[in-house]
N, C-alpha and C. Protein backbone atom coordinates (compact mmCIF):
# COMPACT_ATOMS: atom_id res chain seq x y z
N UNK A 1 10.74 -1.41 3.63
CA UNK A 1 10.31 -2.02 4.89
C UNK A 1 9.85 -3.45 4.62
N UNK A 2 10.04 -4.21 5.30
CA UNK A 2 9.59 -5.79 5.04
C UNK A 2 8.00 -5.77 5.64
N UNK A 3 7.63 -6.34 4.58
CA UNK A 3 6.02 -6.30 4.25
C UNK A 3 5.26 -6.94 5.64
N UNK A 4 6.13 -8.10 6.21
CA UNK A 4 5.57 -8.81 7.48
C UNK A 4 5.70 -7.61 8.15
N UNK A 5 6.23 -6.88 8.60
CA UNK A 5 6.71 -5.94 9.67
C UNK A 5 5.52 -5.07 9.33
N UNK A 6 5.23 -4.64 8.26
CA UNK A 6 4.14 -3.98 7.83
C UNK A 6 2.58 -4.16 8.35
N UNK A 7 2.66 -5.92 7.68
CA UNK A 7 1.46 -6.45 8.35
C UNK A 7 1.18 -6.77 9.61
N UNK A 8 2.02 -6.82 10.17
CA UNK A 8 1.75 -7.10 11.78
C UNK A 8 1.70 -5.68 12.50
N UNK A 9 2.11 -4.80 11.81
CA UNK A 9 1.85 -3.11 12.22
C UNK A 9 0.12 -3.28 12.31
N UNK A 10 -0.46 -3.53 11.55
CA UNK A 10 -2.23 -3.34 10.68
C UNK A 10 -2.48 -4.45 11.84
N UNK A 11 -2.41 -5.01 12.80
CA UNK A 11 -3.24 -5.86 13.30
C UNK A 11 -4.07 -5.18 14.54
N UNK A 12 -5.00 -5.08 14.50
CA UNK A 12 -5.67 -4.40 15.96
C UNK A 12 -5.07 -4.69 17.37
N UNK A 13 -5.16 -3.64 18.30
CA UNK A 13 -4.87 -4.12 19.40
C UNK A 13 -4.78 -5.77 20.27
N UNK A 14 -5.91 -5.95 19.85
CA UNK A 14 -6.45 -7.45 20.57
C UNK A 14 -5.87 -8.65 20.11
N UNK A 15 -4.91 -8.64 18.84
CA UNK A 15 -4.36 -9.83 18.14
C UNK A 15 -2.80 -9.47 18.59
N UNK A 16 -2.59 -8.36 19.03
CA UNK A 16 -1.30 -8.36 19.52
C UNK A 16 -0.88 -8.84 20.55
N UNK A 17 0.61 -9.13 20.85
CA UNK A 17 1.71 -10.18 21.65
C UNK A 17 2.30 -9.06 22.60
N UNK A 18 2.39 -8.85 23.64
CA UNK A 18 3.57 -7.69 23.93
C UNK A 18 4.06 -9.35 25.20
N UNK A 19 5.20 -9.24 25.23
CA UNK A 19 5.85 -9.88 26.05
C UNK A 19 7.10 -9.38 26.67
N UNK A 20 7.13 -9.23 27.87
CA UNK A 20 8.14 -8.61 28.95
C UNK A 20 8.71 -9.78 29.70
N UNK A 21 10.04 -9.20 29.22
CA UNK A 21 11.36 -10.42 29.85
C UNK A 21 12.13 -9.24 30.80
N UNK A 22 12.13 -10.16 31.60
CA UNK A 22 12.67 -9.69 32.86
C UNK A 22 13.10 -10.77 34.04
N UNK A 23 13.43 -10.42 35.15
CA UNK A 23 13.60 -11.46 36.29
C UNK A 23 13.26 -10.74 37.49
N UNK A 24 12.76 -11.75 38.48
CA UNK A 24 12.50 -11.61 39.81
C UNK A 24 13.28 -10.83 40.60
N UNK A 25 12.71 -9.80 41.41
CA UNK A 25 13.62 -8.93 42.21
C UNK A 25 13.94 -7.83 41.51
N UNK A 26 13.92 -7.27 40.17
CA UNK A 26 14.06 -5.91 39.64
C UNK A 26 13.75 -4.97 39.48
N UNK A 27 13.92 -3.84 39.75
CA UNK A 27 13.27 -2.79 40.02
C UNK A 27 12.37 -2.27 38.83
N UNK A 28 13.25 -2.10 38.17
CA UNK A 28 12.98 -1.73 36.28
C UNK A 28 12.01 -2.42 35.75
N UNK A 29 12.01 -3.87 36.19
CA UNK A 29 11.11 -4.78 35.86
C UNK A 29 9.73 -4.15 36.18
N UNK A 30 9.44 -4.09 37.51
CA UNK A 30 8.30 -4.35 38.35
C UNK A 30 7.85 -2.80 37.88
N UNK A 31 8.30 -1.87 37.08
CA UNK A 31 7.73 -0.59 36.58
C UNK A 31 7.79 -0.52 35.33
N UNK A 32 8.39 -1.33 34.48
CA UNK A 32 7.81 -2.04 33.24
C UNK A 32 6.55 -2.66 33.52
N UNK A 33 6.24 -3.56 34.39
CA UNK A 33 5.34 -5.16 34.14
C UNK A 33 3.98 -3.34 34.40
N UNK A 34 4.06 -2.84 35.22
CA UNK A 34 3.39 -1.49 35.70
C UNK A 34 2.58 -0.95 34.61
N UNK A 35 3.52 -0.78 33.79
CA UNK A 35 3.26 0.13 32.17
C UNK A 35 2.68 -0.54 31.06
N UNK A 36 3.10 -2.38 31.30
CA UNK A 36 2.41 -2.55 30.03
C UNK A 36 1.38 -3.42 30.08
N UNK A 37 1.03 -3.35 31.84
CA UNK A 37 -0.07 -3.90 32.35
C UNK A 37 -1.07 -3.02 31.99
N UNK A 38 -0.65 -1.66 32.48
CA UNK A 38 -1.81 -0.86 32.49
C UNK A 38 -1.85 -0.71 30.86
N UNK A 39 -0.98 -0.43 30.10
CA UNK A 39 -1.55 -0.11 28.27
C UNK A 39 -1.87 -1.27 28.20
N UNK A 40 -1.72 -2.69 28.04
CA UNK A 40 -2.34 -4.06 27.18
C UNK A 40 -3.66 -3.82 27.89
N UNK A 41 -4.15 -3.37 29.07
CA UNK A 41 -5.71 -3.79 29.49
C UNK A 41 -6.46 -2.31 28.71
N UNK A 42 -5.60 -1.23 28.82
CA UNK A 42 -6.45 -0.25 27.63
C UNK A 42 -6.83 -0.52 27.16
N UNK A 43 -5.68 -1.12 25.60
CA UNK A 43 -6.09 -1.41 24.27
C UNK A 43 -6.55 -2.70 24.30
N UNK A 44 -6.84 -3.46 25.09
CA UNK A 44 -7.16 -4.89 25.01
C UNK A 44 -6.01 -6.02 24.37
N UNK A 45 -4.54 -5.39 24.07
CA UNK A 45 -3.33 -6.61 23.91
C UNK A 45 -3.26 -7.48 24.99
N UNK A 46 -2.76 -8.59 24.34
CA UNK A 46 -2.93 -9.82 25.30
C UNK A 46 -1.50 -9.33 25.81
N UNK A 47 -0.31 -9.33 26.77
CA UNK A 47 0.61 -9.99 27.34
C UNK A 47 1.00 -11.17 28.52
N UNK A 48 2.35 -11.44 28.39
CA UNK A 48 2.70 -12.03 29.48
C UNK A 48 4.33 -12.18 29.64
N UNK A 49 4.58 -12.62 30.92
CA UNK A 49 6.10 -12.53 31.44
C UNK A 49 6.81 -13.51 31.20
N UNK A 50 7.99 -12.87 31.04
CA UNK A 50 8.94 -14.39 30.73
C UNK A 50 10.08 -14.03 32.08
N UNK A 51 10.56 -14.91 32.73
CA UNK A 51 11.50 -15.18 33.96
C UNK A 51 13.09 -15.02 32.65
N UNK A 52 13.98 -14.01 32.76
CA UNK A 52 15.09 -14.44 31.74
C UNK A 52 16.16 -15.41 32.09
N UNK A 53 15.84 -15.62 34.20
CA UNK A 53 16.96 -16.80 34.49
C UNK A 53 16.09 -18.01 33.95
N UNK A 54 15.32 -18.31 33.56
CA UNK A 54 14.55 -19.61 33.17
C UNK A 54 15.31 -19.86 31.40
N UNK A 55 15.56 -19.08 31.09
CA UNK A 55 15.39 -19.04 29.50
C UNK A 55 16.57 -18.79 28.73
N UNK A 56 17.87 -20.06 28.48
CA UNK A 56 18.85 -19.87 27.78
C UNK A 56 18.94 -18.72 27.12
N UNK A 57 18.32 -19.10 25.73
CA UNK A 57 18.53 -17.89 25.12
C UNK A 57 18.25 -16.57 25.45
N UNK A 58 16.86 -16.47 26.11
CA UNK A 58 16.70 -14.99 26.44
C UNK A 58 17.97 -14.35 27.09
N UNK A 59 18.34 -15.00 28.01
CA UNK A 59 19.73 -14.65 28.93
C UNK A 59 20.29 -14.41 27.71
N UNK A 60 20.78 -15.00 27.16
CA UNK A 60 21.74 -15.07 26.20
C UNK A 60 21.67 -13.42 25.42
N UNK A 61 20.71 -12.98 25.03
CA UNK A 61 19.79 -12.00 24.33
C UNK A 61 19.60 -11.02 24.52
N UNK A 62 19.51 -10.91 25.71
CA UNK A 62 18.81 -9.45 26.93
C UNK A 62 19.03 -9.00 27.94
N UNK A 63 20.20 -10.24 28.47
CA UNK A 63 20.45 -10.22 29.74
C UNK A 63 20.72 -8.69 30.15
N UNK A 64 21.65 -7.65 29.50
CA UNK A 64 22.29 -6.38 29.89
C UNK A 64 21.40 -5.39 29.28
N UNK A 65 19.98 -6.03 29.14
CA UNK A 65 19.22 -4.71 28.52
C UNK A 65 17.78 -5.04 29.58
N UNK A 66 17.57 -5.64 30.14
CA UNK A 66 16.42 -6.04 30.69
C UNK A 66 15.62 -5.04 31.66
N UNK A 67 14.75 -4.97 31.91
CA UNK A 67 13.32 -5.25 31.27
C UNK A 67 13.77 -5.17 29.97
N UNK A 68 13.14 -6.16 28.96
CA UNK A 68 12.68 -5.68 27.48
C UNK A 68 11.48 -6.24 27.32
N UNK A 69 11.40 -5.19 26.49
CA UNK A 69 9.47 -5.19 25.73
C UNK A 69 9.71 -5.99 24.52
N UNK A 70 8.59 -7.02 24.07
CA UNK A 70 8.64 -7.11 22.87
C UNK A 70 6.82 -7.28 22.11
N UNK A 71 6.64 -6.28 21.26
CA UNK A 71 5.59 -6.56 20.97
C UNK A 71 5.59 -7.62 19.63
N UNK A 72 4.83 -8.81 19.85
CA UNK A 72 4.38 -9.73 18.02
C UNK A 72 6.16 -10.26 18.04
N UNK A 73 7.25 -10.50 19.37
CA UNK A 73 8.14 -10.84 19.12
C UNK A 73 9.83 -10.22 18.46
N UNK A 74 9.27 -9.13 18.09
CA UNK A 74 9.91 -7.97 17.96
C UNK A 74 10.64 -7.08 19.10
N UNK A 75 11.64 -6.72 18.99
CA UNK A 75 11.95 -6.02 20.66
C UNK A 75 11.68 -4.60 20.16
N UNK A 76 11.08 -3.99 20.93
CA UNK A 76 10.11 -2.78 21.45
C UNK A 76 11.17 -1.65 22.13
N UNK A 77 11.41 -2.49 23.22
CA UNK A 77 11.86 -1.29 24.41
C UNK A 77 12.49 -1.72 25.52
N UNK A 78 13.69 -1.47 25.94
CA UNK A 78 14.43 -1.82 26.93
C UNK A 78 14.96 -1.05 28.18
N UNK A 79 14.83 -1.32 29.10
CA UNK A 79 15.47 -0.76 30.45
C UNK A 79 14.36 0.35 30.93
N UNK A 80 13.98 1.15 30.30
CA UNK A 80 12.69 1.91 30.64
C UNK A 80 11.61 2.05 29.64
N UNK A 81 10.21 1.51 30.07
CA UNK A 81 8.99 1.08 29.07
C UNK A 81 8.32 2.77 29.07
N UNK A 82 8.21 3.51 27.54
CA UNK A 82 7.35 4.55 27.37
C UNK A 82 5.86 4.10 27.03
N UNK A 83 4.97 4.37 27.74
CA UNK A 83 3.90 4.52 27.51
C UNK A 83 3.22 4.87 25.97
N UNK A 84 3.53 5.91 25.97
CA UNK A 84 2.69 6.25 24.64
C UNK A 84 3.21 5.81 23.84
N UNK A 85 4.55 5.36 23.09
CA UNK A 85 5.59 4.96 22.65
C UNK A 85 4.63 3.78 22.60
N UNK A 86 4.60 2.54 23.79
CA UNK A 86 4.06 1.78 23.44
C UNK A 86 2.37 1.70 22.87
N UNK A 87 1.82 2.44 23.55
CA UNK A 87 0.15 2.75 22.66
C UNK A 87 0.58 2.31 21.00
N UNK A 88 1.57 3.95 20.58
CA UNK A 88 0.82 3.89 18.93
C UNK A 88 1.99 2.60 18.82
N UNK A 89 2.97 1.61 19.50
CA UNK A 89 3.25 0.14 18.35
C UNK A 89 2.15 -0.24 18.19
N UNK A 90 1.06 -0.72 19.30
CA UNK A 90 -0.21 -1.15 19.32
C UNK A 90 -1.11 -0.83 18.63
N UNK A 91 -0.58 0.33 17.73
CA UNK A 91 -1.72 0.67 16.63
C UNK A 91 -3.12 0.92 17.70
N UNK A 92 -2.78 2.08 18.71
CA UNK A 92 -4.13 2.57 19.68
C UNK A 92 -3.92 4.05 19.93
């Protein structure tokens, strides 16, 4: 396993990234943003949204998987966000 991947596993809730790419008007989206609203204010992870029509590459990236989760930049989870799934990435 690559040791970064390791170490960014060990970081407490509160130093973690979760970021959700998605776009305006989606259904999938708006019950993602749902799921990892409610887990980041649990565990205290910071997130925030990215627009994917704003964002070359993301389009480029995600476009046919979207919603995607990414926690610390890493992709997580796509098209439907699991809850607990996301807890223990969060190490919570």
């Amino acid at each position: 396993m690559n040791p970064l991947r390791r170490a960014s596993r060990k970081k407490p809730p509160t130093e973690r990234l979760v970021t959700l790419v998605g776009r305006p008007g989606c259904h999938l989206c708006a019950d993602a943003r749902a799921v990892v609203s409610a887990v980041c204010g649990e565990v205290g992870a910071r997130w925030e949204e990215k627009d994917i029509e704003q964002d070359a590459e993301l389009y480029r990236r995600y476009w046919e998987q979207i919603p995607v989760v990414l926690v610390d930049g890493e992709q997580h989870d796509f098209w439907r966000v699991d809850e607990r799934r996301l807890r223990r990435a969060l190490g919570a």
